[in-house]
N, C-alpha and C. Protein backbone atom coordinates (compact mmCIF):
# COMPACT_ATOMS: atom_id res chain seq x y z
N UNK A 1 1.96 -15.23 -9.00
CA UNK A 1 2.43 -13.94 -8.52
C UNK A 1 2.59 -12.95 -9.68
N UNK A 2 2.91 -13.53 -11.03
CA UNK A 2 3.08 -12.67 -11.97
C UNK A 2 1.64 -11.67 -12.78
N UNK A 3 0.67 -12.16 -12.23
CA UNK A 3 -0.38 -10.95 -12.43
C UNK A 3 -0.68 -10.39 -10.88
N UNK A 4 0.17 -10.46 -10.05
CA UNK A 4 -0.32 -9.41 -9.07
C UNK A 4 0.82 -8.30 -8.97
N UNK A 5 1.80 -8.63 -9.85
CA UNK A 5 2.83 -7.91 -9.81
C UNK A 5 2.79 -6.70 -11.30
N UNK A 6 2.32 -7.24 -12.36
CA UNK A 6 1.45 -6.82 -13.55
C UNK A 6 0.46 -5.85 -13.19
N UNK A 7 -0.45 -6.39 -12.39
CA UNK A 7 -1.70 -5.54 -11.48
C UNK A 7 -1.19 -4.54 -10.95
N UNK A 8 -0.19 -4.92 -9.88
CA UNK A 8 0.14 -3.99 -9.46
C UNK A 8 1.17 -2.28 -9.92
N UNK A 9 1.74 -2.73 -11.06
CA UNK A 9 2.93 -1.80 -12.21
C UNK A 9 1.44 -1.63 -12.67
N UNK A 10 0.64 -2.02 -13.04
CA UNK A 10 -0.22 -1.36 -13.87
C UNK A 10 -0.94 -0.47 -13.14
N UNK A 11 -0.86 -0.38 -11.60
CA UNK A 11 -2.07 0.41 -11.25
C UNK A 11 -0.83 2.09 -10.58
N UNK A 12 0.28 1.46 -10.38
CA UNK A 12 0.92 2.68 -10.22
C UNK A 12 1.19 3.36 -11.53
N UNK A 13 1.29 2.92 -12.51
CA UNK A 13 1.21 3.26 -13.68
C UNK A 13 0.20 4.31 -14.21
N UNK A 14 -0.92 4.10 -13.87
CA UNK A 14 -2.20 4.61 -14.34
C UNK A 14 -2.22 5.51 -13.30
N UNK A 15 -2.40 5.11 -11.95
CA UNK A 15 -2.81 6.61 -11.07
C UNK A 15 -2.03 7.35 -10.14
N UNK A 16 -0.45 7.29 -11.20
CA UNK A 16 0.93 8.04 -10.73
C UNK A 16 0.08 9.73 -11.61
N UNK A 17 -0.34 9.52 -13.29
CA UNK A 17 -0.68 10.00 -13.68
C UNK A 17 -1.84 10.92 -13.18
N UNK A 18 -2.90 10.18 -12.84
CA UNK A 18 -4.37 10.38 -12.57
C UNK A 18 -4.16 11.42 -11.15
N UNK A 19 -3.64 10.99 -10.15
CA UNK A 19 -3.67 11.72 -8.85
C UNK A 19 -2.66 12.74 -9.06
N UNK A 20 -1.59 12.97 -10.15
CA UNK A 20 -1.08 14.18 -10.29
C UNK A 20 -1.86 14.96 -11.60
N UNK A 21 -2.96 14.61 -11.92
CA UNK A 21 -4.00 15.81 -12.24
C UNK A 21 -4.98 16.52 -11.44
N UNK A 22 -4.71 15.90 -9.93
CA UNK A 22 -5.65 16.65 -9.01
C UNK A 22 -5.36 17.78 -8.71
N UNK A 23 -6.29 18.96 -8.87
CA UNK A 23 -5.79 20.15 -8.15
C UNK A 23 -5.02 19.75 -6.70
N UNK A 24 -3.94 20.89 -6.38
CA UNK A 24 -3.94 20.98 -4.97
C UNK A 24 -5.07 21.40 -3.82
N UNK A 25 -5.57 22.35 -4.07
CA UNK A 25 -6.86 22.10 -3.55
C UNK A 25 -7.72 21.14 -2.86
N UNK A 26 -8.31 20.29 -3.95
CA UNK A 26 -8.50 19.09 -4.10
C UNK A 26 -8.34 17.99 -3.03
N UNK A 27 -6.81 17.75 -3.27
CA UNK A 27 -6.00 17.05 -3.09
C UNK A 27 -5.83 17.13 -1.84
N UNK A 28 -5.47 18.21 -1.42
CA UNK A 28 -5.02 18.51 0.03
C UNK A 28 -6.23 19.04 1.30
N UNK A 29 -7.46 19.47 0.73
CA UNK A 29 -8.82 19.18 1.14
C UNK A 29 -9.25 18.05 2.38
N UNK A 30 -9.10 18.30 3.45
CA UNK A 30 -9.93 17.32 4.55
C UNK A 30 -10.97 17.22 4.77
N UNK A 31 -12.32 16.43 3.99
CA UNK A 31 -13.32 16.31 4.33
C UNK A 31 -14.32 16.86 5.57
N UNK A 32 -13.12 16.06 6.89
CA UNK A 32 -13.53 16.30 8.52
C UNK A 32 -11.87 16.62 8.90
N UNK A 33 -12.02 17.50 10.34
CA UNK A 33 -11.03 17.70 10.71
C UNK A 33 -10.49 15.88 11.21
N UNK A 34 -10.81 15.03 11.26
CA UNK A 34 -10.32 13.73 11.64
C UNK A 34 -10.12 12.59 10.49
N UNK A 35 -10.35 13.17 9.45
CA UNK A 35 -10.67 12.25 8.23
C UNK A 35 -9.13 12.74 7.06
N UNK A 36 -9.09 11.83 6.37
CA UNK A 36 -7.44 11.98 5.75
C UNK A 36 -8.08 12.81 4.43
N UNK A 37 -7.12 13.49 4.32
CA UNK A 37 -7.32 14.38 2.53
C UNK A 37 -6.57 13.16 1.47
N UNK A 38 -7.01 13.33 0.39
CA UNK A 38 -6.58 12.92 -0.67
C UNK A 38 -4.85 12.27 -0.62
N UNK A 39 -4.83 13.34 -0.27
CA UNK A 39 -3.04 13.33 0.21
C UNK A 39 -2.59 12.93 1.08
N UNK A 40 -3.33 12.48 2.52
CA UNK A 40 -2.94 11.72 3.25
C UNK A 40 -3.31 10.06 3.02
N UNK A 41 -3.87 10.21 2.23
CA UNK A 41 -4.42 8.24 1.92
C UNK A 41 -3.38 8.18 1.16
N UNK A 42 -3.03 9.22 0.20
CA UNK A 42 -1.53 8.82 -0.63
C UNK A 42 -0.50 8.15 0.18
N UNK A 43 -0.61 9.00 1.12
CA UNK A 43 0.77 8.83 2.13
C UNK A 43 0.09 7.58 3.15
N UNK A 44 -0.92 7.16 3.33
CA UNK A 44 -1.35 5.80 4.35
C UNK A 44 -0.70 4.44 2.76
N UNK A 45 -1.25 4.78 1.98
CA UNK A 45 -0.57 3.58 0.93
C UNK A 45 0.76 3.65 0.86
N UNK A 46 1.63 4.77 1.10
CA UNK A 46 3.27 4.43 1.29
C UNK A 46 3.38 4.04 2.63
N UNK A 47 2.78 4.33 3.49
CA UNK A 47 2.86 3.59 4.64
C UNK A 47 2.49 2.11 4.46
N UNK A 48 1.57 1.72 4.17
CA UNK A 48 1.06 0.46 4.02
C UNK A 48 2.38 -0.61 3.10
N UNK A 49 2.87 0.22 2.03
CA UNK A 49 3.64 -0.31 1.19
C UNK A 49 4.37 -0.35 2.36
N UNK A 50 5.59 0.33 2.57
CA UNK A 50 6.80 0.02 3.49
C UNK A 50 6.64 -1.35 4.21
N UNK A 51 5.30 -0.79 4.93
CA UNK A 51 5.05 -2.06 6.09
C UNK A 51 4.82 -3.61 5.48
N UNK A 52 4.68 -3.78 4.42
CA UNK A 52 3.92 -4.78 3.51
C UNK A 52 5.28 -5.35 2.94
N UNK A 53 6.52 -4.04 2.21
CA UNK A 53 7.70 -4.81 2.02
C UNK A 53 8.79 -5.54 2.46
N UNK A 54 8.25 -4.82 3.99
CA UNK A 54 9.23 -5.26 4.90
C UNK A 54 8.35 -7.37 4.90
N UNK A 55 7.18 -7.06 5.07
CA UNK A 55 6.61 -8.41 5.38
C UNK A 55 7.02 -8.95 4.33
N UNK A 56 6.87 -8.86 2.87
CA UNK A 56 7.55 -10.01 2.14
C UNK A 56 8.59 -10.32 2.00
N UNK A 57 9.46 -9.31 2.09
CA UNK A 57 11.26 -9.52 2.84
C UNK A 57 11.38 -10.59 3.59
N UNK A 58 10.98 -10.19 5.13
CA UNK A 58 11.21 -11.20 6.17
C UNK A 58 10.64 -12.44 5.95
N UNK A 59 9.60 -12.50 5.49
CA UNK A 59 8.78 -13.81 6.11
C UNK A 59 9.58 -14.70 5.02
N UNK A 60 10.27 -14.65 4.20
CA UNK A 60 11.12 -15.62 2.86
C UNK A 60 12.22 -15.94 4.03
N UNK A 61 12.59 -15.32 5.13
CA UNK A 61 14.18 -15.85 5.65
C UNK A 61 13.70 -16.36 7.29
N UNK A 62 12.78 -15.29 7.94
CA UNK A 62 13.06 -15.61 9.20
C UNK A 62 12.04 -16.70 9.96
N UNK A 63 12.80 -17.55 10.57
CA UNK A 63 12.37 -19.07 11.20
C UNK A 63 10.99 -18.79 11.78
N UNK A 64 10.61 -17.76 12.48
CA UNK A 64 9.23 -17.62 12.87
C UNK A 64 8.84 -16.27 12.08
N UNK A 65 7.53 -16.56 11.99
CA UNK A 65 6.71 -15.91 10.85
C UNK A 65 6.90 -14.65 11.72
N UNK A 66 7.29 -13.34 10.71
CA UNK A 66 8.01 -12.18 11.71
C UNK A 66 6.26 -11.38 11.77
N UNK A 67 6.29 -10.57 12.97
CA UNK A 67 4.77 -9.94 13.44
C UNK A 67 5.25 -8.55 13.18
N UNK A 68 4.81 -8.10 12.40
CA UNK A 68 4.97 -6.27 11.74
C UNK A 68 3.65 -5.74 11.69
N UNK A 69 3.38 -5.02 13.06
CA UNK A 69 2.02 -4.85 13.06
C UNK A 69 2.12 -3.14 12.44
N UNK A 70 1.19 -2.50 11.87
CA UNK A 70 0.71 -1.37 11.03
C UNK A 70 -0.08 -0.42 11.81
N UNK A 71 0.21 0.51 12.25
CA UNK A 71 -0.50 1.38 13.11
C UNK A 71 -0.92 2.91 12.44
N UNK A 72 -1.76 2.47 11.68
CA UNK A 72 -1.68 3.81 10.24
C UNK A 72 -2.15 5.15 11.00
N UNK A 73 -3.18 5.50 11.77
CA UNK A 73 -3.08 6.78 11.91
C UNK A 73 -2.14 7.35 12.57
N UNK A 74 -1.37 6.87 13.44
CA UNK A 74 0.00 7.27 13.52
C UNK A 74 1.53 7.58 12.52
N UNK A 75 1.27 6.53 11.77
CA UNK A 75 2.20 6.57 10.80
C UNK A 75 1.76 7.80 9.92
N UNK A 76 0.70 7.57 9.41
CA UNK A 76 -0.08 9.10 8.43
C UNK A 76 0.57 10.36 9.22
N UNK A 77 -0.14 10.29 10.63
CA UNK A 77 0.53 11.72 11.19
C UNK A 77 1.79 12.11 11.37
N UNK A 78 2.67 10.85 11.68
CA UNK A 78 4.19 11.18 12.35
C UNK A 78 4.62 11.36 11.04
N UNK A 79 4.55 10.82 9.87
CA UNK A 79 5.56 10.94 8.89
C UNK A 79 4.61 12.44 8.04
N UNK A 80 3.39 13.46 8.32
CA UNK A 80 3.35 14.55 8.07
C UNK A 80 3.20 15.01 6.60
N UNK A 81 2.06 13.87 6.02
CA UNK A 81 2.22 13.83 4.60
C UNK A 81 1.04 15.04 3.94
N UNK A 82 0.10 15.47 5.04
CA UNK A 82 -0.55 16.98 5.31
C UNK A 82 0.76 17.89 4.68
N UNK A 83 1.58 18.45 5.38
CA UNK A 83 2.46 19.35 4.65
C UNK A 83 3.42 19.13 4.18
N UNK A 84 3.11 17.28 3.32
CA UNK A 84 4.63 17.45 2.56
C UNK A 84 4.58 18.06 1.32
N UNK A 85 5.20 18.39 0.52
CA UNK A 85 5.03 18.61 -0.82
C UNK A 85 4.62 17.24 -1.71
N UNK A 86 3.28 17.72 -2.48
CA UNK A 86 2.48 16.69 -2.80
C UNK A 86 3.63 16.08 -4.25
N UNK A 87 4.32 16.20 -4.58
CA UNK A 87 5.11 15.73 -5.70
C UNK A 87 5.81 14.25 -4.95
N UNK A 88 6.96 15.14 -3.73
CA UNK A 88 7.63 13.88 -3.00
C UNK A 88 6.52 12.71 -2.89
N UNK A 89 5.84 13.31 -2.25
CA UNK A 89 4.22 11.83 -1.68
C UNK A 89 4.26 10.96 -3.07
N UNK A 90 3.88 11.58 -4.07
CA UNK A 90 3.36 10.82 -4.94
C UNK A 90 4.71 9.87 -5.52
N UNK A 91 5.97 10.75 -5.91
CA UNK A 91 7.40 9.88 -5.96
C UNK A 91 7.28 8.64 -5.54
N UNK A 92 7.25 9.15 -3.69
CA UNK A 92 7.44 7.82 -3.02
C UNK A 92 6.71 7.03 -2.88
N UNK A 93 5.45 7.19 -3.17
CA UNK A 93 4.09 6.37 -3.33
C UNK A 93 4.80 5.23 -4.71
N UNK A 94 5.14 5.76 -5.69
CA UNK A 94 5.75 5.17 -7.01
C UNK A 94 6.57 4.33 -7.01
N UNK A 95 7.78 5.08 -5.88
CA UNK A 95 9.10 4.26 -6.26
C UNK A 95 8.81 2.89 -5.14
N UNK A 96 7.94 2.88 -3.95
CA UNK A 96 8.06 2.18 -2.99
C UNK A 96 7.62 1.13 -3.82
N UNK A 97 6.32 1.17 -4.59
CA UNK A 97 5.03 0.30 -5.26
C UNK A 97 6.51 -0.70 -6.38
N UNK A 98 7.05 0.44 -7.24
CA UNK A 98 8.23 -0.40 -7.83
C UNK A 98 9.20 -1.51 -7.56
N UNK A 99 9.59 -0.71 -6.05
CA UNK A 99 10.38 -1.69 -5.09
C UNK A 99 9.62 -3.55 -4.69
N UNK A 100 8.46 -3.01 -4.47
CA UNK A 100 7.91 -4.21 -4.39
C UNK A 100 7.46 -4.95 -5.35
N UNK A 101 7.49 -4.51 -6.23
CA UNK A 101 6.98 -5.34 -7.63
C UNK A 101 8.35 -6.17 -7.77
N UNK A 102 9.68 -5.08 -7.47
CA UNK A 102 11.00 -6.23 -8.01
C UNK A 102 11.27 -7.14 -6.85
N UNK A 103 10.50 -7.01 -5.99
CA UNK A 103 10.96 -8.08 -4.61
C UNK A 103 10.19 -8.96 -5.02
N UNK A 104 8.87 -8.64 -5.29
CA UNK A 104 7.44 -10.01 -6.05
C UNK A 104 8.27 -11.10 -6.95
N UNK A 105 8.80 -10.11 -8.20
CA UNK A 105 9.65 -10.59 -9.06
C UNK A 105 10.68 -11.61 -8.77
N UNK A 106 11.55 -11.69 -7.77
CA UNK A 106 12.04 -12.10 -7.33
C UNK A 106 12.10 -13.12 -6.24
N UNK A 107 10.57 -13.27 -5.56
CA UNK A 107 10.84 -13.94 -4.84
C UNK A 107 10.38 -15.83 -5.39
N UNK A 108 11.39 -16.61 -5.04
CA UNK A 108 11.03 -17.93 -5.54
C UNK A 108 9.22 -18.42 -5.39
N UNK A 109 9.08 -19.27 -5.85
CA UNK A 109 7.67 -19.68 -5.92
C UNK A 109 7.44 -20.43 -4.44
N UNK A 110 8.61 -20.88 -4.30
CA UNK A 110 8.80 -21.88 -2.67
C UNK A 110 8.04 -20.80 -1.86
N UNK A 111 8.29 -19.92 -1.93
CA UNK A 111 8.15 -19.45 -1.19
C UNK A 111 6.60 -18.35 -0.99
N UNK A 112 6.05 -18.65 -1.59
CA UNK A 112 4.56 -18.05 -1.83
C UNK A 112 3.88 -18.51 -0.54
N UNK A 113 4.12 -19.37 -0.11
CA UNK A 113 3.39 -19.75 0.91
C UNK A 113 3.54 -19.61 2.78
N UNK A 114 4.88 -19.12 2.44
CA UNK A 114 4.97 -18.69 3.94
C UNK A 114 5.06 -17.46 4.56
N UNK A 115 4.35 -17.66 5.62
CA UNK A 115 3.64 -16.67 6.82
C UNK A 115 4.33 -15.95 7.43
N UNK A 116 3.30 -14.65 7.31
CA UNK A 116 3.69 -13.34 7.90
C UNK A 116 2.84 -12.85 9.17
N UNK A 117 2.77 -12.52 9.98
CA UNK A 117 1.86 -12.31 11.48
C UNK A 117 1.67 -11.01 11.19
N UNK A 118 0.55 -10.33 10.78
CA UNK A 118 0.23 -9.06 10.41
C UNK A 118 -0.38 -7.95 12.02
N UNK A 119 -0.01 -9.04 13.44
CA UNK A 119 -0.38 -8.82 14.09
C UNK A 119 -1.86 -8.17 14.61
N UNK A 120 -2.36 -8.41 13.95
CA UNK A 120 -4.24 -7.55 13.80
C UNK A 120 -4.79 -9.33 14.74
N UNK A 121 -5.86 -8.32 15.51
CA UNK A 121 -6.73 -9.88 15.85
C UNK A 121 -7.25 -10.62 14.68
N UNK A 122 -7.79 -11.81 15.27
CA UNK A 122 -8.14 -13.19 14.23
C UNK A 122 -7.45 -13.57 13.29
N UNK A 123 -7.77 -13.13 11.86
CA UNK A 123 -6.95 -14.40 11.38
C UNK A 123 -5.47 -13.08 11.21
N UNK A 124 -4.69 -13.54 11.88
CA UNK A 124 -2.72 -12.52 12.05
C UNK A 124 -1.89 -13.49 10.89
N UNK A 125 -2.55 -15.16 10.54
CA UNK A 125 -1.05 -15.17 10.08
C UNK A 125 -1.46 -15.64 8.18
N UNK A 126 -1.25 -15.15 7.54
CA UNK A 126 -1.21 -15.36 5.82
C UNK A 126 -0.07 -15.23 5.21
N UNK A 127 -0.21 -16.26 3.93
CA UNK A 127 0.68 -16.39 3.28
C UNK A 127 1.00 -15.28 2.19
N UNK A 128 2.26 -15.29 1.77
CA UNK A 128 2.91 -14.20 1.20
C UNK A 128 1.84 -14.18 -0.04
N UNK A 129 1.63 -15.05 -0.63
CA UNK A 129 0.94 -14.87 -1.65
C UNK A 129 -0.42 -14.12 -1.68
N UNK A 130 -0.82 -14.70 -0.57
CA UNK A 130 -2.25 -14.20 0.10
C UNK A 130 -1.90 -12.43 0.14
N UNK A 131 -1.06 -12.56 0.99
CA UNK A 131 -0.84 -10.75 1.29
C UNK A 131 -0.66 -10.05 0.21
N UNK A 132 0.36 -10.81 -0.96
CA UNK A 132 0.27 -9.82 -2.21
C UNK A 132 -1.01 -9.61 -2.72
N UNK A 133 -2.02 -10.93 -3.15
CA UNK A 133 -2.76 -10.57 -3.62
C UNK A 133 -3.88 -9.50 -2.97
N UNK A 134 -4.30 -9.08 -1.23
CA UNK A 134 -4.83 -8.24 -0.46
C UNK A 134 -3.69 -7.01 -0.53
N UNK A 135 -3.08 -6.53 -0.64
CA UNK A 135 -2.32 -5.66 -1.02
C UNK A 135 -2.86 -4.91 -2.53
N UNK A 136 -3.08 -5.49 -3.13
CA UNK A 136 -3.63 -4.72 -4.65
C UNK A 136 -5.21 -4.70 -3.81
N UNK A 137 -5.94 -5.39 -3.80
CA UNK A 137 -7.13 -4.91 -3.41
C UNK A 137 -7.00 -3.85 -1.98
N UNK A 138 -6.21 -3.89 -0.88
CA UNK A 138 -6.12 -2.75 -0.34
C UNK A 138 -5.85 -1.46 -1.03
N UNK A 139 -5.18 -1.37 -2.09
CA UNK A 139 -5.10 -0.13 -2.78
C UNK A 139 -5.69 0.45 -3.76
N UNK A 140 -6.40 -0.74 -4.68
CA UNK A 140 -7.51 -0.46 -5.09
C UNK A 140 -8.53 0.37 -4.26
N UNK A 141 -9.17 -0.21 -3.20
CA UNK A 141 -9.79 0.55 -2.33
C UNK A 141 -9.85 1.97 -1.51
N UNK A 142 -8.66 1.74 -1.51
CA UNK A 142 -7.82 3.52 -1.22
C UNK A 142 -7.97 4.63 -2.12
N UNK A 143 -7.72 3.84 -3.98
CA UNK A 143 -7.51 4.68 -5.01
C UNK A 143 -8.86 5.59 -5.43
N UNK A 144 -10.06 3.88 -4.78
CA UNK A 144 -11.10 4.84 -5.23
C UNK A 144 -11.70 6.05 -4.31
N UNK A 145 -11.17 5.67 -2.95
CA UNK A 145 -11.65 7.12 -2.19
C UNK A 145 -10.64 8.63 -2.48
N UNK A 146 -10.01 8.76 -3.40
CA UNK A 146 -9.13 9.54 -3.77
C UNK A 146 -9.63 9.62 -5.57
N UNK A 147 -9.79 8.35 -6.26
CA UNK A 147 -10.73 8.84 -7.57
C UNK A 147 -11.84 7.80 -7.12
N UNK A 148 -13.11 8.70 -7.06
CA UNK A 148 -14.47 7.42 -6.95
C UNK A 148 -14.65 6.84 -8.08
N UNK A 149 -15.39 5.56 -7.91
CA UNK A 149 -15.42 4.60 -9.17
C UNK A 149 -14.58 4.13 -10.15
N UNK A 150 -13.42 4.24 -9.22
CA UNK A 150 -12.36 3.41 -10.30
C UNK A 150 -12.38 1.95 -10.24
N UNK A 151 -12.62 1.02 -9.25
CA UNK A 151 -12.79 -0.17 -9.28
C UNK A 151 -14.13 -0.79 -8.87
N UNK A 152 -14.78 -1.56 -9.01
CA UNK A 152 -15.50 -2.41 -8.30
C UNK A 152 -15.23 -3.41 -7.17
N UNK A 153 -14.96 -2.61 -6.19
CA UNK A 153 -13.92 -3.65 -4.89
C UNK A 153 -14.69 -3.00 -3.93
N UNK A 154 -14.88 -4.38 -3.10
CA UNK A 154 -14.95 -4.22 -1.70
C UNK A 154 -14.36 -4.49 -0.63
N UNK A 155 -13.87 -3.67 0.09
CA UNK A 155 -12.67 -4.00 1.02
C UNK A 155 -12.60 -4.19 2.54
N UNK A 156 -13.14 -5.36 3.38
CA UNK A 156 -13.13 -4.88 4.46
C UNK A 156 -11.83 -5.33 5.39
């Protein structure tokens, strides 16, 4: 766990910086009227984070593997990250990514292995470890549609 937690401080690290050199413009730019700006994938990865911390929280205590299913274009829209002020986004993009690095940190090794129900069809149930490590490659993947060619990842 201790290089996905490394990985992970290192990548908020690097493109806390990088995505606050984007113009606003830029940044706040919607490709398609149905497609997320820069600034809303910011805000789908604090969504994703929340939903992701809550999963490594629970699944360390509760007797059945808890089901926290992720419903992102809703979440993107209801929480309105289109007109938030792009500073807060990026904050909370930071401090959430932090939060979970000290829960990583913290959580015993026993416990790497038990299951979270991500509620999605086929395979719903993976281990914590599993999810941390798809968690950095989910955001990897995100980072580069917001900077292209930052990683070599493929994400499906």
């Amino acid at each position: 766990m201790k290089h996905v937690i490394e990985e992970l401080q290192s990548l908020v690290n690097e493109f806390t910086e990088k995505i606050s050199g984007i113009p606003d413009d830029e940044f706040s730019a919607k490709p398609l009227p149905h497609k997320w700006s820069k600034k809303e994938v910011v805000g789908h990865l604090i969504d994703s984070a929340q939903n992701n911390l809550r999963r490594f929280i629970c699944s360390q205590y509760e007797a059945t593997p808890p089901k926290i299913i992720y419903e992102q274009d809703f979440w993107v829209t209801v929480n309105g990250y289109q007109s938030a002020d792009r500073q807060d986004v990026l904050l909370l993009w930071k401090l959430v990514n932090e939060r979970i690095c000290a829960v990583l940190a913290n959580t015993p090794e026993a416990n790497y292995s038990k299951p979270t129900d991500t509620g999605k069809d086929g395979a719903r149930f993976h281990a914590l470890q599993w999810l941390a490590e798809d968690y950095v490659k989910h955001m990897k993947h995100h980072l580069n549609q917001i900077i292209p060619r930052s990683f070599n990842v493929i994400y499906t």
